[in-house]
N, C-alpha and C. Protein backbone atom coordinates (compact mmCIF):
# COMPACT_ATOMS: atom_id res chain seq x y z
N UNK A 1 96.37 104.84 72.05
CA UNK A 1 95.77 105.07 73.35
C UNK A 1 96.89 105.40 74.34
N UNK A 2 96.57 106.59 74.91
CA UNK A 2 97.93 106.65 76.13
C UNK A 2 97.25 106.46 77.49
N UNK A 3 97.99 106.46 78.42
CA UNK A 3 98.18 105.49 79.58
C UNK A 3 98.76 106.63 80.15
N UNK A 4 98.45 106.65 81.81
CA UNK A 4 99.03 107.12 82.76
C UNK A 4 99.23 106.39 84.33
N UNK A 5 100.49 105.80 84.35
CA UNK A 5 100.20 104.76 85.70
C UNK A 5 101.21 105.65 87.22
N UNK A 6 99.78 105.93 87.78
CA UNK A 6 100.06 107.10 88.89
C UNK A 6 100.22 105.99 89.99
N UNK A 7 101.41 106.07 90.65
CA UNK A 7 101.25 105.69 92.16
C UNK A 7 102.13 106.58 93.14
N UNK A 8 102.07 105.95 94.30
CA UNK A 8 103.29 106.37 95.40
C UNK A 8 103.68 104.59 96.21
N UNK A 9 104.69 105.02 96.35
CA UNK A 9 105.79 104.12 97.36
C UNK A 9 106.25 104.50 98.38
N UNK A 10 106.51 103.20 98.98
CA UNK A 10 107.54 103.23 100.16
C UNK A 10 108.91 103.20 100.25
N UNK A 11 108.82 101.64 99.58
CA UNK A 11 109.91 100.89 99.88
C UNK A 11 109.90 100.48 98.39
N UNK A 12 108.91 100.41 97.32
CA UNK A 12 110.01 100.38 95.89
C UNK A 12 108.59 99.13 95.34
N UNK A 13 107.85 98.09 96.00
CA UNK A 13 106.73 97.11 95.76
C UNK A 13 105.75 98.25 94.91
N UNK A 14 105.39 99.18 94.94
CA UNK A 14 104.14 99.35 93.86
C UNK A 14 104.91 100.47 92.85
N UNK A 15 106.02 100.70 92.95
CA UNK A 15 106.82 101.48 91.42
C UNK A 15 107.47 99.68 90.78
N UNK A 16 107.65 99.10 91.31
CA UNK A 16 107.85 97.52 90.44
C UNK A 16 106.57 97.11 89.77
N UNK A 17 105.48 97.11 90.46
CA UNK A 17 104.41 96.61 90.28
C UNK A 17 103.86 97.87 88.65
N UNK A 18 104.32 99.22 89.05
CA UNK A 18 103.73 99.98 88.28
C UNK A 18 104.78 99.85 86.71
N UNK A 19 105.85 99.78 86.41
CA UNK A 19 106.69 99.27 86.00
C UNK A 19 106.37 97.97 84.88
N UNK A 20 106.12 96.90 85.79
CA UNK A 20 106.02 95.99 85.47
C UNK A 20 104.30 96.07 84.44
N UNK A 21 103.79 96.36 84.96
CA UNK A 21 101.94 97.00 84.17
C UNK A 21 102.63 97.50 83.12
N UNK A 22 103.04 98.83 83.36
CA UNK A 22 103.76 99.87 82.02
C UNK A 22 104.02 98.72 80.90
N UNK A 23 104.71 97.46 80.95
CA UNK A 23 105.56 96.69 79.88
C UNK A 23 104.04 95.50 79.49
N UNK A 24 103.23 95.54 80.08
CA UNK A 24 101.91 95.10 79.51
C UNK A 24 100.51 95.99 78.69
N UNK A 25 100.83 96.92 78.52
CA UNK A 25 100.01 97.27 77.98
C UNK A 25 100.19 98.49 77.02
N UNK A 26 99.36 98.11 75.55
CA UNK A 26 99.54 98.59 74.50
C UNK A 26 99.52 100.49 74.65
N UNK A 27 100.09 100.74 73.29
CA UNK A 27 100.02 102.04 73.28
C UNK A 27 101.01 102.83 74.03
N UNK A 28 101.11 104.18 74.63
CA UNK A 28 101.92 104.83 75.16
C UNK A 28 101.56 105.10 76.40
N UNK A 29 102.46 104.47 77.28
CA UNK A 29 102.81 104.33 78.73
C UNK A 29 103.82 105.11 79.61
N UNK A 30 102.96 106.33 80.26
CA UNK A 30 104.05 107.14 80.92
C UNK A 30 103.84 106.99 82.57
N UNK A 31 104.63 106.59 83.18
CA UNK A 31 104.82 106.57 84.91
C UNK A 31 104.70 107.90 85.83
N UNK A 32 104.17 107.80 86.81
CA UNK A 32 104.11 109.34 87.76
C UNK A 32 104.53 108.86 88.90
N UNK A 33 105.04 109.00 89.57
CA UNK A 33 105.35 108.73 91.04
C UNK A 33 105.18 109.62 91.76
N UNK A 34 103.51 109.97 92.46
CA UNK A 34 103.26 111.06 93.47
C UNK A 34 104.39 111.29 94.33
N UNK A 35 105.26 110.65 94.78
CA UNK A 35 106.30 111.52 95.90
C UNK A 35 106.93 112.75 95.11
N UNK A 36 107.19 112.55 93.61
CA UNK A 36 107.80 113.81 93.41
C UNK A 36 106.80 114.67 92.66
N UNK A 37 105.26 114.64 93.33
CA UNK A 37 104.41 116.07 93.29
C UNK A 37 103.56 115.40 92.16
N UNK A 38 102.20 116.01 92.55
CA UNK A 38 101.03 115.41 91.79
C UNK A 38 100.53 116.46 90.34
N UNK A 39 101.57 116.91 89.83
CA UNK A 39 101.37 117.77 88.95
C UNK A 39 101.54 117.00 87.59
N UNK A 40 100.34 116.15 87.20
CA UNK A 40 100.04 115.34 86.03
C UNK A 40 99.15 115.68 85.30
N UNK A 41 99.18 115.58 84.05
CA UNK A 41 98.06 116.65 83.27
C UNK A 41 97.12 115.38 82.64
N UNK A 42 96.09 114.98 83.28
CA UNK A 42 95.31 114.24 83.18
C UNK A 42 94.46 114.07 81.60
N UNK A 43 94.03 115.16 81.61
CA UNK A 43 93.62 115.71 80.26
C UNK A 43 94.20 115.04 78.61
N UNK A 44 95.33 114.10 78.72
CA UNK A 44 96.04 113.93 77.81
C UNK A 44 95.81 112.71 77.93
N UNK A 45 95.41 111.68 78.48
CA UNK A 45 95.37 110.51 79.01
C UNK A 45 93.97 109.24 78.36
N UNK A 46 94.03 108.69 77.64
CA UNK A 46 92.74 108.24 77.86
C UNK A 46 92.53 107.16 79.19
N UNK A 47 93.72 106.38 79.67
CA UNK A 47 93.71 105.38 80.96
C UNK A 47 94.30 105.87 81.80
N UNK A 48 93.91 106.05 82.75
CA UNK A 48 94.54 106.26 84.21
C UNK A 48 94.57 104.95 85.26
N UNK A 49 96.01 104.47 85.74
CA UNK A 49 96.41 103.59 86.48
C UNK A 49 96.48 104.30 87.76
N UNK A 50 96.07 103.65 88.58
CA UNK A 50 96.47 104.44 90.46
C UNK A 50 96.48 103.53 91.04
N UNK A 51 98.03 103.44 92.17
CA UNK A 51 97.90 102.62 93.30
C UNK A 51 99.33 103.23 94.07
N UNK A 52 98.90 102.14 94.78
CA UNK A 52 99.96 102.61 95.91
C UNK A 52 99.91 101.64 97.17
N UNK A 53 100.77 101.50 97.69
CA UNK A 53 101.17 100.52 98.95
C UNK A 53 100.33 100.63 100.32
N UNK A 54 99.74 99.85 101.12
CA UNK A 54 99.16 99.98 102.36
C UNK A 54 100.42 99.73 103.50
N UNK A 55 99.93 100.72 104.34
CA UNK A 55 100.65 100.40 105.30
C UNK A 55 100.01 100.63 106.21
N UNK A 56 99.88 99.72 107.35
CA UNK A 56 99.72 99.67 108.76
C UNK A 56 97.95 99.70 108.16
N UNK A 57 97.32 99.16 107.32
CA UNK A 57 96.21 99.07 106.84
C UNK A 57 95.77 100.05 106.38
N UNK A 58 96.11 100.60 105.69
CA UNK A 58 95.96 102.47 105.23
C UNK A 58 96.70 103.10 103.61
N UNK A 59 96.05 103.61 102.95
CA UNK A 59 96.62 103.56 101.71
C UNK A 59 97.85 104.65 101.97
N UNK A 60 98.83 105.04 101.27
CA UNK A 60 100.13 106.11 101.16
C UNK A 60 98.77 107.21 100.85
N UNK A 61 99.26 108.63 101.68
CA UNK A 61 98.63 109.66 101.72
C UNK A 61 98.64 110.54 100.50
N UNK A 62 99.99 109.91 99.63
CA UNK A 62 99.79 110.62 98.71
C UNK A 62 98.62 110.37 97.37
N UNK A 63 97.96 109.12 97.68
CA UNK A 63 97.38 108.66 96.81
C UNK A 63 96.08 109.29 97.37
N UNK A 64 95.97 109.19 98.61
CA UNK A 64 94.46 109.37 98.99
C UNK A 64 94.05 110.82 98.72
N UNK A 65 95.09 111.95 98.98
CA UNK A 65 95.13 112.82 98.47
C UNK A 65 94.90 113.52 97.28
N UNK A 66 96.00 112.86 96.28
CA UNK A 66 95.49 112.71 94.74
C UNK A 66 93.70 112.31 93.92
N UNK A 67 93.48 111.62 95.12
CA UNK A 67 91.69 110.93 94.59
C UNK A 67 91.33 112.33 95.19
N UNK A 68 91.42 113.21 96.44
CA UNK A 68 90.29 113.38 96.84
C UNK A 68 90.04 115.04 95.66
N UNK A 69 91.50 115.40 94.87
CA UNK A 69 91.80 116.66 94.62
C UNK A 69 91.53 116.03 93.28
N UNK A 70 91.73 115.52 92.58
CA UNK A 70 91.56 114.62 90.71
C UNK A 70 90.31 113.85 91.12
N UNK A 71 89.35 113.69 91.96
CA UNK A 71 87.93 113.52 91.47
C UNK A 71 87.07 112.92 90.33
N UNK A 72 86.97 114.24 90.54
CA UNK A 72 85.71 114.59 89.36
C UNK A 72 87.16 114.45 88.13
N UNK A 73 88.02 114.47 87.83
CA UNK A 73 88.50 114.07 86.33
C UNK A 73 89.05 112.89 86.22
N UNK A 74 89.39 111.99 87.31
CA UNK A 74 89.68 110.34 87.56
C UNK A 74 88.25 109.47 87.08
N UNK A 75 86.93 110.24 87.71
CA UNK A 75 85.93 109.52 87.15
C UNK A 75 85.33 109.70 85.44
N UNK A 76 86.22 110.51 85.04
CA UNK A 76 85.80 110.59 83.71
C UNK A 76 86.65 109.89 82.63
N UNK A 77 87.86 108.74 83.35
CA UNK A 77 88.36 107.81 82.45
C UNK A 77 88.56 106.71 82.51
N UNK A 78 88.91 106.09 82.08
CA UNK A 78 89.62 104.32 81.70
C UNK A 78 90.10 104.36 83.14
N UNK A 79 89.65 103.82 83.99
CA UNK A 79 90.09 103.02 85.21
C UNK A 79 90.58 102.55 85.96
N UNK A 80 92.02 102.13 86.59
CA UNK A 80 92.26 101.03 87.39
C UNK A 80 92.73 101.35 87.98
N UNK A 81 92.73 100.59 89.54
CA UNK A 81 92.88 100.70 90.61
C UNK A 81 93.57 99.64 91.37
N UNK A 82 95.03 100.27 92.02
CA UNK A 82 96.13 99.06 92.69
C UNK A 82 96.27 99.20 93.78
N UNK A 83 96.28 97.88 94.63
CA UNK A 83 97.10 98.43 95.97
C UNK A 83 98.08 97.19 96.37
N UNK A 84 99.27 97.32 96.79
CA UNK A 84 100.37 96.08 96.95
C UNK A 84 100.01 96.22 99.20
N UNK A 85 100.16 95.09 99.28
CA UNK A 85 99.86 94.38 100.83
C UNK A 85 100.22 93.38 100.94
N UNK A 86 100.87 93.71 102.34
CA UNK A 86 101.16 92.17 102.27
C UNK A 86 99.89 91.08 103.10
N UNK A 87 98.85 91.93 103.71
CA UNK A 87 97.81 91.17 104.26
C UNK A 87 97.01 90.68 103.34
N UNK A 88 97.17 89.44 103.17
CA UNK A 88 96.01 89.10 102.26
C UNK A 88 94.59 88.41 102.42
N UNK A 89 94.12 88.78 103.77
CA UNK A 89 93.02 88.09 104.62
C UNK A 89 92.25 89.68 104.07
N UNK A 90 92.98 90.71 104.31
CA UNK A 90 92.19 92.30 104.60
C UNK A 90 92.27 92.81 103.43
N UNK A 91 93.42 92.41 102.74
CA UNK A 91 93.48 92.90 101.23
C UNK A 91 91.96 93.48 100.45
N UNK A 92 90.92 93.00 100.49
CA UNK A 92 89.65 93.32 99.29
C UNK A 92 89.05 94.31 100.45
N UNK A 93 88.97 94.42 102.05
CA UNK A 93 88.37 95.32 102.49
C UNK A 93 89.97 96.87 102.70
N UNK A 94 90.75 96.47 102.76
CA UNK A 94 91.93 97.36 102.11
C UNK A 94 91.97 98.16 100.89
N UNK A 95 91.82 97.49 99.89
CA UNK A 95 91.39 98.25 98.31
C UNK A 95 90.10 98.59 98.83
N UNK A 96 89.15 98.75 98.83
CA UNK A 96 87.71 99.46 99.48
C UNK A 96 87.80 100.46 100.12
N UNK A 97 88.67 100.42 101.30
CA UNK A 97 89.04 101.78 101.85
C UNK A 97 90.20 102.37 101.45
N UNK A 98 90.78 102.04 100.29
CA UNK A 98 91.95 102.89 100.32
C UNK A 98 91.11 103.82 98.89
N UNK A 99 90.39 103.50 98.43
CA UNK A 99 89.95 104.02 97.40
C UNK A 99 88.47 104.98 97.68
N UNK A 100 88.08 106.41 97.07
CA UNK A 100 86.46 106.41 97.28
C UNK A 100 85.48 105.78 96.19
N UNK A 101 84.38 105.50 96.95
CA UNK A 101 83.76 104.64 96.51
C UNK A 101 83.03 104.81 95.31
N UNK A 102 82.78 105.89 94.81
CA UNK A 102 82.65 106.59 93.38
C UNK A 102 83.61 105.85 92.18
N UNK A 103 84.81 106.03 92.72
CA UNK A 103 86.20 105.42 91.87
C UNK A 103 85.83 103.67 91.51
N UNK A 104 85.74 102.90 92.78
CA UNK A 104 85.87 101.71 93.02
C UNK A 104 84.33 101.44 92.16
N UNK A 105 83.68 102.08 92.12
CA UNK A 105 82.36 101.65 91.35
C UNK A 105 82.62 101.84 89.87
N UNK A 106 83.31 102.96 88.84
CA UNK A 106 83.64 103.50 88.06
C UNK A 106 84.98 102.55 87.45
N UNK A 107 85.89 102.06 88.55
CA UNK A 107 87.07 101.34 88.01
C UNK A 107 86.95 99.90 86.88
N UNK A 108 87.31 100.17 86.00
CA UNK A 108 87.61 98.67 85.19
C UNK A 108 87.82 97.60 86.18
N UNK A 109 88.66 97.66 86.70
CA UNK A 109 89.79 96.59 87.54
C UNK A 109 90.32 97.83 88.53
N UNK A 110 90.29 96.45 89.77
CA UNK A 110 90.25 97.12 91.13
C UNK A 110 91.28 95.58 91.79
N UNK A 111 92.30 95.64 92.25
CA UNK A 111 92.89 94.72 92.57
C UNK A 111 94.00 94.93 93.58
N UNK A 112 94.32 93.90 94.48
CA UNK A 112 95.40 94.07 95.40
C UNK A 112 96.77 93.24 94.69
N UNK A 113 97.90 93.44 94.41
CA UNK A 113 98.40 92.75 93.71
C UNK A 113 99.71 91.56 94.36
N UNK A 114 99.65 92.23 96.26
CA UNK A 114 100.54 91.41 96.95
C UNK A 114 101.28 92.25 97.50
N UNK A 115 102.18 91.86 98.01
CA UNK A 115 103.66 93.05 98.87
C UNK A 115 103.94 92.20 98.79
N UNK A 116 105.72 93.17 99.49
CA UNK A 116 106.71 92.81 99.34
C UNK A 116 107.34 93.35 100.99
N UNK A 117 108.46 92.39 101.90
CA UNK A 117 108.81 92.85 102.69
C UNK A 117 110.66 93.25 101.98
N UNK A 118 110.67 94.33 101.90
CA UNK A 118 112.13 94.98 101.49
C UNK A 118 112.96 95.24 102.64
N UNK A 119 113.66 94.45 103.14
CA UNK A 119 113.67 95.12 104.67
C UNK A 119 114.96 95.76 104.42
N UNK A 120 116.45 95.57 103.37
CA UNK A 120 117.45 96.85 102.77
C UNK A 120 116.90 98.18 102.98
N UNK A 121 115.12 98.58 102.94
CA UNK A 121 114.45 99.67 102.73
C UNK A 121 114.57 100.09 103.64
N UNK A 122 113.96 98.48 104.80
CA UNK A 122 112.98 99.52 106.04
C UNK A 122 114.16 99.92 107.23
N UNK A 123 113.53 101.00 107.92
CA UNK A 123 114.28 101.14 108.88
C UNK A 123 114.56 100.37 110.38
N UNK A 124 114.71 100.12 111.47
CA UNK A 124 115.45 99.18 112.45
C UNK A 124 113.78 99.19 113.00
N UNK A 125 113.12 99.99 113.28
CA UNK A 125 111.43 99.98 113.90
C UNK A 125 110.74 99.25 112.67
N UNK A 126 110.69 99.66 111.31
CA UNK A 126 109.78 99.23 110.65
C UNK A 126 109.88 97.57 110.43
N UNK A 127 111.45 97.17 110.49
CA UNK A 127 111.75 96.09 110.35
C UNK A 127 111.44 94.62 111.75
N UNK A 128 111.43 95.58 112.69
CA UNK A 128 110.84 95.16 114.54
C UNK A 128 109.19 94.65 113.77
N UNK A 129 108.33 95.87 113.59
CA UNK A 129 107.25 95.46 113.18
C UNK A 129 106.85 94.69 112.51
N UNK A 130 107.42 94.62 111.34
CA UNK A 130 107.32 93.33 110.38
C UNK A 130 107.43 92.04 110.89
N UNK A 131 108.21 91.64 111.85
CA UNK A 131 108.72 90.44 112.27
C UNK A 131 107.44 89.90 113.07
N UNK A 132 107.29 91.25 113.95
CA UNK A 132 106.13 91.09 115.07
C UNK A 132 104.98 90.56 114.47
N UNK A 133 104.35 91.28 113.25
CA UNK A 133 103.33 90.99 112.84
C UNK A 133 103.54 89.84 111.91
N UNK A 134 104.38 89.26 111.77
CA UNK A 134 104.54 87.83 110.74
C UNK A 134 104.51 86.68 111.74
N UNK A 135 105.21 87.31 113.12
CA UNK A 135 105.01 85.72 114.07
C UNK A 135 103.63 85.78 114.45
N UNK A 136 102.91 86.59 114.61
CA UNK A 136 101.56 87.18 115.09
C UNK A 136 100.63 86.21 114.15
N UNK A 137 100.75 86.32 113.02
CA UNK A 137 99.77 85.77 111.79
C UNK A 137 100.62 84.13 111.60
N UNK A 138 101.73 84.18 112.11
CA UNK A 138 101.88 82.57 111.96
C UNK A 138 101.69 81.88 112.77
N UNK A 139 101.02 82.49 114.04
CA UNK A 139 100.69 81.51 115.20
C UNK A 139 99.25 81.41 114.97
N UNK A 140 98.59 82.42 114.85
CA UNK A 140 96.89 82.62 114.23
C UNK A 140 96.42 81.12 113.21
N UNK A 141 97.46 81.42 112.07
CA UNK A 141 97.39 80.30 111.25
C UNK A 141 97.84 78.54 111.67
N UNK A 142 98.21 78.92 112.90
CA UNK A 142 99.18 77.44 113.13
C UNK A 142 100.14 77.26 111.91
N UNK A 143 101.16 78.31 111.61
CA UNK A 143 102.15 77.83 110.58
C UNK A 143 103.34 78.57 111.00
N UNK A 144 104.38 78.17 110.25
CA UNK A 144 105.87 78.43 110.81
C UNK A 144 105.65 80.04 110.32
N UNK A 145 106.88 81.08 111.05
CA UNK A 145 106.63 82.45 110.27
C UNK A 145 107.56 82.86 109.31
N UNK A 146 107.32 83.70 108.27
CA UNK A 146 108.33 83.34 107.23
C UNK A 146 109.75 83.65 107.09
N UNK A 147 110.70 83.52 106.57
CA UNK A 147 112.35 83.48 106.99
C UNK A 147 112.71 85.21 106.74
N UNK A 148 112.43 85.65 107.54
CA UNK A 148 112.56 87.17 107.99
C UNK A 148 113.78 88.00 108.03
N UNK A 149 114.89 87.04 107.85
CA UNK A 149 116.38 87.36 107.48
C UNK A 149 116.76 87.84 106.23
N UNK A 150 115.85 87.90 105.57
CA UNK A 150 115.70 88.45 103.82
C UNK A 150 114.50 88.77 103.33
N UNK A 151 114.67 89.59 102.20
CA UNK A 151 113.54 90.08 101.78
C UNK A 151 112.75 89.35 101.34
N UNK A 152 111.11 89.64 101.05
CA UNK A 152 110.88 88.48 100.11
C UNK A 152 109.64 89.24 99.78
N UNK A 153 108.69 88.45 98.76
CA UNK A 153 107.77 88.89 97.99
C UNK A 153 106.09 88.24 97.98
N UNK A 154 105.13 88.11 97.74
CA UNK A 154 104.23 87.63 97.57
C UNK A 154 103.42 88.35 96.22
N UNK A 155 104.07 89.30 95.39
CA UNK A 155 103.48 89.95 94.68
C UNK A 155 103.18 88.59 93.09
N UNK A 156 101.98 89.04 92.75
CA UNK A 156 101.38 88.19 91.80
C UNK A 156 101.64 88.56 90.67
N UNK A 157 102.47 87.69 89.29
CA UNK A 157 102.60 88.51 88.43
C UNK A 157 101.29 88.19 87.44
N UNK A 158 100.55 86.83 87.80
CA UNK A 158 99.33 86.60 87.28
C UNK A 158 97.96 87.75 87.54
N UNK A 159 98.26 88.34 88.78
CA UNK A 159 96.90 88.97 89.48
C UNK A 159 97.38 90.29 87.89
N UNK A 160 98.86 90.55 88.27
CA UNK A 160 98.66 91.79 87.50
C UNK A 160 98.93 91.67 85.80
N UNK A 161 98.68 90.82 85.25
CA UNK A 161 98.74 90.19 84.11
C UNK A 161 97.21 90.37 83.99
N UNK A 162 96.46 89.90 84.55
CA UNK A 162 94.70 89.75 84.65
C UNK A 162 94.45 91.42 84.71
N UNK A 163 95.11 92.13 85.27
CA UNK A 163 94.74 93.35 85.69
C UNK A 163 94.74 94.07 83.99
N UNK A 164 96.28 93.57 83.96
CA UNK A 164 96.83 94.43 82.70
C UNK A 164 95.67 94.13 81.07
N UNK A 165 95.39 92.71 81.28
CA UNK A 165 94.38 92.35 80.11
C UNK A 165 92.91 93.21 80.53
N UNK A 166 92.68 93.67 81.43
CA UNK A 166 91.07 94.42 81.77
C UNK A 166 90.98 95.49 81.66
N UNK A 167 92.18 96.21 81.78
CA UNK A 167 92.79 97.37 81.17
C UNK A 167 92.20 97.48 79.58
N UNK A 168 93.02 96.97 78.68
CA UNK A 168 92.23 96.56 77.41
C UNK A 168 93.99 97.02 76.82
């Protein structure tokens, strides 16, 4: 059975995430990374993997793109559907809109698998924002906000372990 695990990135959280899938599941496993061009020959594939990172609540354009042009031949295979966030209150209405709803009905497994703040990645604004929106959600919660001086992770290797077994 071959495998195709399509995403796009930002900052490096859903090519780890896609990566990390690749080394779970049987058969032959080849990686695409939409930034360098959506020219994947679907046709050869019996599973198709897709995800990609939210940002600012919004899936990477290159993915949304990819669904709206691969369609009609995304719904004619093996399934699954990723998205890495670090919101995890919005996360299940996040995968919903980052995906069309044809897909999300059609998908095996449909899952958010976590983010990651990389801040080596981000740039001096993206890294402002991050902070903003972490003290923002730690006062909401009544909890401290998290140590923002380093990178850090929330990605699940269980969520995508569960993912990788539904896969088949």
């Amino acid at each position: 059975m071959k495998t195709v695990i399509i995403y796009a990135t930002k900052h490096g959280c859903s090519e780890k995430c896609a990566k990390w899938l690749s080394g779970k599941l049987s058969g032959r496993v080849d990686l695409h990374n939409l930034k360098m061009g959506d020219n994947v020959d679907l046709a050869q594939y019996d599973r198709v993997i897709l995800g990609g990172s939210i940002y600012a609540g919004r899936m990477l354009k290159e993915v949304t793109a990819f669904c709206q042009n691969r369609l009609d031949q995304l719904k004619e295979k093996r399934l699954g559907l990723f998205t890495c966030g670090m919101n995890q209150k919005e996360a299940e209405a996040q995968l919903k809109a980052a995906y069309p709803e044809e897909l999300l009905n059609r998908a095996a497994v449909a899952d958010c698998f976590g983010g990651e703040y990389n801040l080596k990645e981000m740039n001096f604004f993206e890294r402002t924002i991050v902070k903003m929106v972490a003290r923002m959600e730690a006062k909401e919660n009544n909890s401290e906000p998290p140590d923002l001086s380093r990178s850090f992770s929330t990605v699940s290797e269980e969520k995508m372990d569960r993912f990788a077994q539904k896969m088949g």
